[in-house]
N, C-alpha and C. Protein backbone atom coordinates (compact mmCIF):
# COMPACT_ATOMS: atom_id res chain seq x y z
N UNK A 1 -11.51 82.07 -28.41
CA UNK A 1 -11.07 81.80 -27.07
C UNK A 1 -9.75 82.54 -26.87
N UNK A 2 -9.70 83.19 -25.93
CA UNK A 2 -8.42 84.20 -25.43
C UNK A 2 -7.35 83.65 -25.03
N UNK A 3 -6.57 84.08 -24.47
CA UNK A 3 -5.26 83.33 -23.64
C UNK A 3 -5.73 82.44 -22.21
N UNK A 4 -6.91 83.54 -21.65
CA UNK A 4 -7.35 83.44 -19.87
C UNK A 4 -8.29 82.19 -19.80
N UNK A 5 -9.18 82.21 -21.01
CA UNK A 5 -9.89 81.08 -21.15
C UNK A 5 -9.06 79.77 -21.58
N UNK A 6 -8.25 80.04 -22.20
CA UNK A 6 -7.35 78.43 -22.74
C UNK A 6 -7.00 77.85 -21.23
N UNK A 7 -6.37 79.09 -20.56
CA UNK A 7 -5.43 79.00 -18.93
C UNK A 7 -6.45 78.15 -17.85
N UNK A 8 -7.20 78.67 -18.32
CA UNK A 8 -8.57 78.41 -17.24
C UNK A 8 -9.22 77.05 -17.83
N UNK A 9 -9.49 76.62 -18.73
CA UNK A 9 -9.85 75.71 -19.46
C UNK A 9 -9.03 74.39 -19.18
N UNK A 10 -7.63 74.47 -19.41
CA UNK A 10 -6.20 73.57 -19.19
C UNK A 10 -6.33 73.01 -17.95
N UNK A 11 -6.60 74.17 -16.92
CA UNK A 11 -6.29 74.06 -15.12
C UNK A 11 -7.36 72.64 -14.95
N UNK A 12 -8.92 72.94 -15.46
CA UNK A 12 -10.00 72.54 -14.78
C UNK A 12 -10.19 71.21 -14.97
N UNK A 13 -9.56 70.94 -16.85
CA UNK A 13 -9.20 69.50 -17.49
C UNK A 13 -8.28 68.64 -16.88
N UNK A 14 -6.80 69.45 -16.66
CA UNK A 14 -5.84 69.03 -15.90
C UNK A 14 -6.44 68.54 -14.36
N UNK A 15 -7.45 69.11 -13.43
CA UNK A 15 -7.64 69.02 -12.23
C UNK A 15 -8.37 68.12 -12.39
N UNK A 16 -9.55 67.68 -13.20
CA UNK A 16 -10.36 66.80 -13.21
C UNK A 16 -9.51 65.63 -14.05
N UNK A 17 -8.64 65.27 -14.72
CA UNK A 17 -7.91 64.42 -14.69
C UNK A 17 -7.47 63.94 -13.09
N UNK A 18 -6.90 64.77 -12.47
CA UNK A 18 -5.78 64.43 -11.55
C UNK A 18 -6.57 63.69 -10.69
N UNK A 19 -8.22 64.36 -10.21
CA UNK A 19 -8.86 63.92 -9.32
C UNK A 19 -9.67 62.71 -9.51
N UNK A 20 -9.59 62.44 -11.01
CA UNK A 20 -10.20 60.67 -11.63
C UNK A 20 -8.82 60.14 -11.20
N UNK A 21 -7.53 60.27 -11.08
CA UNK A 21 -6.90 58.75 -10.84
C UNK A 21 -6.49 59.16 -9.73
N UNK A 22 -6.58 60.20 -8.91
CA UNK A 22 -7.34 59.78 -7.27
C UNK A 22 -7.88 59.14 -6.89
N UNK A 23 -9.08 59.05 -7.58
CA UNK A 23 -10.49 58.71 -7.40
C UNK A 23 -9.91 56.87 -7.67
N UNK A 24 -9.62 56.61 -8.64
CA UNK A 24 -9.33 55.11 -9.45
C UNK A 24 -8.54 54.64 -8.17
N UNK A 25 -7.32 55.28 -7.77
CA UNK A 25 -6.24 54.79 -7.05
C UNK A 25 -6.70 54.50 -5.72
N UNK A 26 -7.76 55.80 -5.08
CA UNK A 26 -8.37 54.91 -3.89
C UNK A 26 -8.90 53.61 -3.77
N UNK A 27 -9.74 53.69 -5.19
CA UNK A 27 -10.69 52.49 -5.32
C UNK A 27 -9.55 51.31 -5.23
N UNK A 28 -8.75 51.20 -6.02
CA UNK A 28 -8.01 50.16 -5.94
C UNK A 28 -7.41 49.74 -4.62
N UNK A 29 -7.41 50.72 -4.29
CA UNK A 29 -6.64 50.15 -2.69
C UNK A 29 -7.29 49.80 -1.41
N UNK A 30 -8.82 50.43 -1.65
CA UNK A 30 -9.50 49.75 -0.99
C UNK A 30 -10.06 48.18 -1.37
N UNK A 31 -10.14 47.86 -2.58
CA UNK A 31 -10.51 46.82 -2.90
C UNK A 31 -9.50 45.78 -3.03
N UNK A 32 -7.70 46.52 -2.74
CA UNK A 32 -7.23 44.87 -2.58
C UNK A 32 -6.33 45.04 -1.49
N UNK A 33 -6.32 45.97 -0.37
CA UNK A 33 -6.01 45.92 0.96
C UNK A 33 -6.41 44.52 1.42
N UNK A 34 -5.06 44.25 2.24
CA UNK A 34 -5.26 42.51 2.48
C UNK A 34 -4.57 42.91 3.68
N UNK A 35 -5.90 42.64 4.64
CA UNK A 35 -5.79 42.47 6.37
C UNK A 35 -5.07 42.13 6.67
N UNK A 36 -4.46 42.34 8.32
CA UNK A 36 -3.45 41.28 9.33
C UNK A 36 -3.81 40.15 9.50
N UNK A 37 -4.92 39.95 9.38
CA UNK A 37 -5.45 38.59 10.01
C UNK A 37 -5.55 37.99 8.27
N UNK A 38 -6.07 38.36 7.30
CA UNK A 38 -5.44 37.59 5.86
C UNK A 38 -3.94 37.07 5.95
N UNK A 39 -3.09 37.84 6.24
CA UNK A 39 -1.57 37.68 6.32
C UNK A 39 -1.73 36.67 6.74
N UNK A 40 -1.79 36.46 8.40
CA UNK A 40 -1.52 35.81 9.09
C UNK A 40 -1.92 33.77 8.52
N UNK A 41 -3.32 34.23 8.36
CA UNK A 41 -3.68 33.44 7.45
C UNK A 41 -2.95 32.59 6.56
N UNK A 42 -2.51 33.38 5.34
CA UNK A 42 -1.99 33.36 4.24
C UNK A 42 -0.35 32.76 4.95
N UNK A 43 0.55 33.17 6.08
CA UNK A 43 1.69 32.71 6.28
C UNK A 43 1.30 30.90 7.28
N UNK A 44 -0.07 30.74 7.86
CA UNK A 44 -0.06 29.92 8.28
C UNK A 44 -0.36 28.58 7.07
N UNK A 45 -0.76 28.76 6.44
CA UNK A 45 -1.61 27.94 5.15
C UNK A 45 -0.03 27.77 4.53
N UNK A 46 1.13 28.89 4.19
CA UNK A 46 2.44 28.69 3.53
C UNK A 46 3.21 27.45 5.15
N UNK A 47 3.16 27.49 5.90
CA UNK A 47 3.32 26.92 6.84
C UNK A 47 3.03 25.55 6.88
N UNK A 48 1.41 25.14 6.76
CA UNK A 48 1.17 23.80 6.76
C UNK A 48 1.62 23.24 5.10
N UNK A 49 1.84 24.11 4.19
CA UNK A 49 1.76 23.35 2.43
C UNK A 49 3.32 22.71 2.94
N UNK A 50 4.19 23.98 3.46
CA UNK A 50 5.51 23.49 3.56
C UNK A 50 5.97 21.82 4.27
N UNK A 51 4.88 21.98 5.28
CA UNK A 51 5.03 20.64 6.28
C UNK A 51 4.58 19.66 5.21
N UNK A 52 3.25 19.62 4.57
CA UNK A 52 2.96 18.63 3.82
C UNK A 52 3.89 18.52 3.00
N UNK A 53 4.62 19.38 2.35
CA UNK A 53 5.43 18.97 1.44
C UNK A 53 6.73 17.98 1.50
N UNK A 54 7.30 18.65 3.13
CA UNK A 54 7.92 17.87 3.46
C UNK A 54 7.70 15.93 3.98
N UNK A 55 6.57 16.12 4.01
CA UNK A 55 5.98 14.66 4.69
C UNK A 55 5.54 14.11 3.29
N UNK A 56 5.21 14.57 1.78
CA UNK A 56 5.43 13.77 0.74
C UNK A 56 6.68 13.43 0.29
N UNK A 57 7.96 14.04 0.40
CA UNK A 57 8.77 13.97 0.41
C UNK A 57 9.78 12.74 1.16
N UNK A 58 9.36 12.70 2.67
CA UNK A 58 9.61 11.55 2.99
C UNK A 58 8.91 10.59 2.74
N UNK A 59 7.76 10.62 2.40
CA UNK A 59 7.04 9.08 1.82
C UNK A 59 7.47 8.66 0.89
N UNK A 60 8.06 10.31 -0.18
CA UNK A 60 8.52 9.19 -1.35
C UNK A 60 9.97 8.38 -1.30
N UNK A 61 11.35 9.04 -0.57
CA UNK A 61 11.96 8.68 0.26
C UNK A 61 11.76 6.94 0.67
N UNK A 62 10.63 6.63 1.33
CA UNK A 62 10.23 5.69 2.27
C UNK A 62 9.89 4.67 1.24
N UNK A 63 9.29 5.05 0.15
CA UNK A 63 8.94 4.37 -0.87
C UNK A 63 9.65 3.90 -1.78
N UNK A 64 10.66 4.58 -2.34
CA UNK A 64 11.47 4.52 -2.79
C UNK A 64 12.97 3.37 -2.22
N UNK A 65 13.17 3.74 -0.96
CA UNK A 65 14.11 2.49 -0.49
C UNK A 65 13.10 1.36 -0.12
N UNK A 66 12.02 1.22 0.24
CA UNK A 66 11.01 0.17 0.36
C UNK A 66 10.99 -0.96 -1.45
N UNK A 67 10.74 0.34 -2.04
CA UNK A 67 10.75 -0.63 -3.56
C UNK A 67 12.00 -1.49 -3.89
N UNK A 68 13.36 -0.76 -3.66
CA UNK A 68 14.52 -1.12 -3.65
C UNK A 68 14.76 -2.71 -2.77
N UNK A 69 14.35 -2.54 -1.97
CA UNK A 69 14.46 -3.62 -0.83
C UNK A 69 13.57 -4.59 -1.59
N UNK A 70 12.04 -4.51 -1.94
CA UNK A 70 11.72 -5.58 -2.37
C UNK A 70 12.30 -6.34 -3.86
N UNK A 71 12.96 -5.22 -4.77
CA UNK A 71 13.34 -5.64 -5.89
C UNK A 71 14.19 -6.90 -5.28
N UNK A 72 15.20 -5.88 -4.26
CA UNK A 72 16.45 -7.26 -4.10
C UNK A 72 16.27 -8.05 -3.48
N UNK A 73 14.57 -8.39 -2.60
CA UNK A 73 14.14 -9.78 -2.14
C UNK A 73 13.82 -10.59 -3.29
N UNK A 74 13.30 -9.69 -4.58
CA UNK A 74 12.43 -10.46 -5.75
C UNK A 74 13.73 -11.30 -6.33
N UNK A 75 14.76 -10.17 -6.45
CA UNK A 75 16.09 -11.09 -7.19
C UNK A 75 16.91 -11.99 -6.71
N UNK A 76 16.78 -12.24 -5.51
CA UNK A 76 17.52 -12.78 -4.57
C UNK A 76 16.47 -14.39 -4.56
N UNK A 77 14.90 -14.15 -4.73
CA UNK A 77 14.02 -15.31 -4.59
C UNK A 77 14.34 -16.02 -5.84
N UNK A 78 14.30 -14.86 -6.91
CA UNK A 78 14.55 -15.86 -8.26
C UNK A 78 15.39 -16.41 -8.68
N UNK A 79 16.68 -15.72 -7.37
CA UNK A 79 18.01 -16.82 -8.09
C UNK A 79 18.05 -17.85 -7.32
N UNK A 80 17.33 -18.00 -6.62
CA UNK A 80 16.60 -19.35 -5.30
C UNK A 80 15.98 -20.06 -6.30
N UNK A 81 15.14 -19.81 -6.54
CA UNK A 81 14.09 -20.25 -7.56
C UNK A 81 14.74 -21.19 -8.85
N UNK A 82 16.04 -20.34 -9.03
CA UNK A 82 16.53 -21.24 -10.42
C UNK A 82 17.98 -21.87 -10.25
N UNK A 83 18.52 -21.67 -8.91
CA UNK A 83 19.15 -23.17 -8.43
C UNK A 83 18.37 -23.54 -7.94
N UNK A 84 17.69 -23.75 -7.48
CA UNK A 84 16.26 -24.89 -6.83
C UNK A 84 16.09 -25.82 -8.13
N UNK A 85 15.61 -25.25 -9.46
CA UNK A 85 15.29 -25.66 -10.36
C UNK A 85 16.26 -26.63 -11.19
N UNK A 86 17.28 -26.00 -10.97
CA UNK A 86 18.64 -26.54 -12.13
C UNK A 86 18.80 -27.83 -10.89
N UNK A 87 18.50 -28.00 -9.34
CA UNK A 87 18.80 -28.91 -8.69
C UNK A 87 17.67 -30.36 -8.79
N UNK A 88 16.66 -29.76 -8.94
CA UNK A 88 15.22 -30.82 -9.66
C UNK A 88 16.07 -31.31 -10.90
N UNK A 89 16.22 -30.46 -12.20
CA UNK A 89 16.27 -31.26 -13.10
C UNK A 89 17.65 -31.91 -13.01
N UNK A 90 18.69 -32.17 -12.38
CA UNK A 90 20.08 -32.47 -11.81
C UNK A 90 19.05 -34.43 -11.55
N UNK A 91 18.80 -34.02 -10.15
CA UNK A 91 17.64 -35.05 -9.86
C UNK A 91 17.03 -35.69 -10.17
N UNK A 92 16.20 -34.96 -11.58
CA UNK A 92 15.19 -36.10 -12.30
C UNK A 92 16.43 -36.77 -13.50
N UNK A 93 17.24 -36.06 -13.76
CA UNK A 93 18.25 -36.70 -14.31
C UNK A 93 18.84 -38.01 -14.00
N UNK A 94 19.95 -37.86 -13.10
CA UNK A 94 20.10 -38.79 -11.94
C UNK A 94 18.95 -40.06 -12.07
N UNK A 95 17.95 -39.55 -11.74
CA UNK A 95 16.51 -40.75 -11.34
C UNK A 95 16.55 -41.29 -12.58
N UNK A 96 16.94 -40.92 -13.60
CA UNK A 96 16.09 -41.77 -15.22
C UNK A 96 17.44 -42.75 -15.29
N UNK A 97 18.76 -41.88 -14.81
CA UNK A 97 20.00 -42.87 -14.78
C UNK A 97 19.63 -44.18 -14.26
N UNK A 98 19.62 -44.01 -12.93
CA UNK A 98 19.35 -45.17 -12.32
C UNK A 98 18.07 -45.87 -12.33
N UNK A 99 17.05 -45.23 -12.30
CA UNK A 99 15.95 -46.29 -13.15
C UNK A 99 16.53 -46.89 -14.55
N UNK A 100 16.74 -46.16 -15.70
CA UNK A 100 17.76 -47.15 -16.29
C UNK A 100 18.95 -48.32 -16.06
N UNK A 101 19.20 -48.00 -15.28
CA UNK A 101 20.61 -48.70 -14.65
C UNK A 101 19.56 -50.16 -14.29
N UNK A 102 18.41 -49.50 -13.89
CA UNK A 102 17.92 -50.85 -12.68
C UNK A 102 17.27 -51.56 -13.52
N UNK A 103 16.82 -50.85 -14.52
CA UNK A 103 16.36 -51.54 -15.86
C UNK A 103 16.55 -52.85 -16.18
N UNK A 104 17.60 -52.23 -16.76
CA UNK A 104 18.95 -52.58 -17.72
C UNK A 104 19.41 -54.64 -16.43
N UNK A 105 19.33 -53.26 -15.21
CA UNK A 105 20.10 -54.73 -14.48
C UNK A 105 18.64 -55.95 -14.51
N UNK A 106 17.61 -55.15 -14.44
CA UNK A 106 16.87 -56.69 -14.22
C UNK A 106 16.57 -57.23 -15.42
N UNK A 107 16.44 -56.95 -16.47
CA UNK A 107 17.00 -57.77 -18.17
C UNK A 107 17.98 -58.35 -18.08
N UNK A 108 19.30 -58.15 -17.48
CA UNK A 108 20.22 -58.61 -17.53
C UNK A 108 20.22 -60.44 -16.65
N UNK A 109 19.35 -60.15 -15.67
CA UNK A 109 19.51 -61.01 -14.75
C UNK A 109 18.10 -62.58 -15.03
N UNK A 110 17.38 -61.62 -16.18
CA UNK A 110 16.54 -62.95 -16.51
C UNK A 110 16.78 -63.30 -17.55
């Protein structure tokens, strides 16, 4: 093989390279060209996730001081709950006194 044939040989390899990732690079761009109306799409859908996001956000918010509030009805009932209690057994106390007392007095009196 001569000099003219290597020259000529190089060009045709080199050209048919160049024109395969032509060839590749169209393909690709036709196959992931993404329409106006995809866009549009695609920014309305980022649009509603955002709103939902924001509206879980306040639920949890809502939920969150909601739980709070009932804790401090729950703690507030149970410390009801146990002076209520300490005031019964105050009471049944008291009651055994004086049923004793009244006991005591009607033994005394026969």
């Amino acid at each position: 093989m001569n000099r003219t044939e290597f020259v000529i040989t190089t060009a045709i390899i080199l050209f048919i390279a160049f024109a395969m990732g032509w060839f590749t690079n169209w393909l690709l761009h036709k196959f992931t060209k993404v329409s106006k109306s995809d866009l549009s799409e695609f920014e309305k859908m980022a649009q509603e996730l955002h709103e939902v996001e924001e509206t879980r956000d306040q639920a949890i918010n809502y939920l969150r001081k909601r739980e709070a509030e009932l804790t401090k009805k729950l703690t507030q009932t149970e410390a009801e709950l146990n002076a209520a209690m300490e005031g019964l057994h105050g009471a049944r106390l008291e009651t055994e006194e004086l049923q004793s007392f009244i006991n005591g007095s009607k033994k005394a009196r026969a």
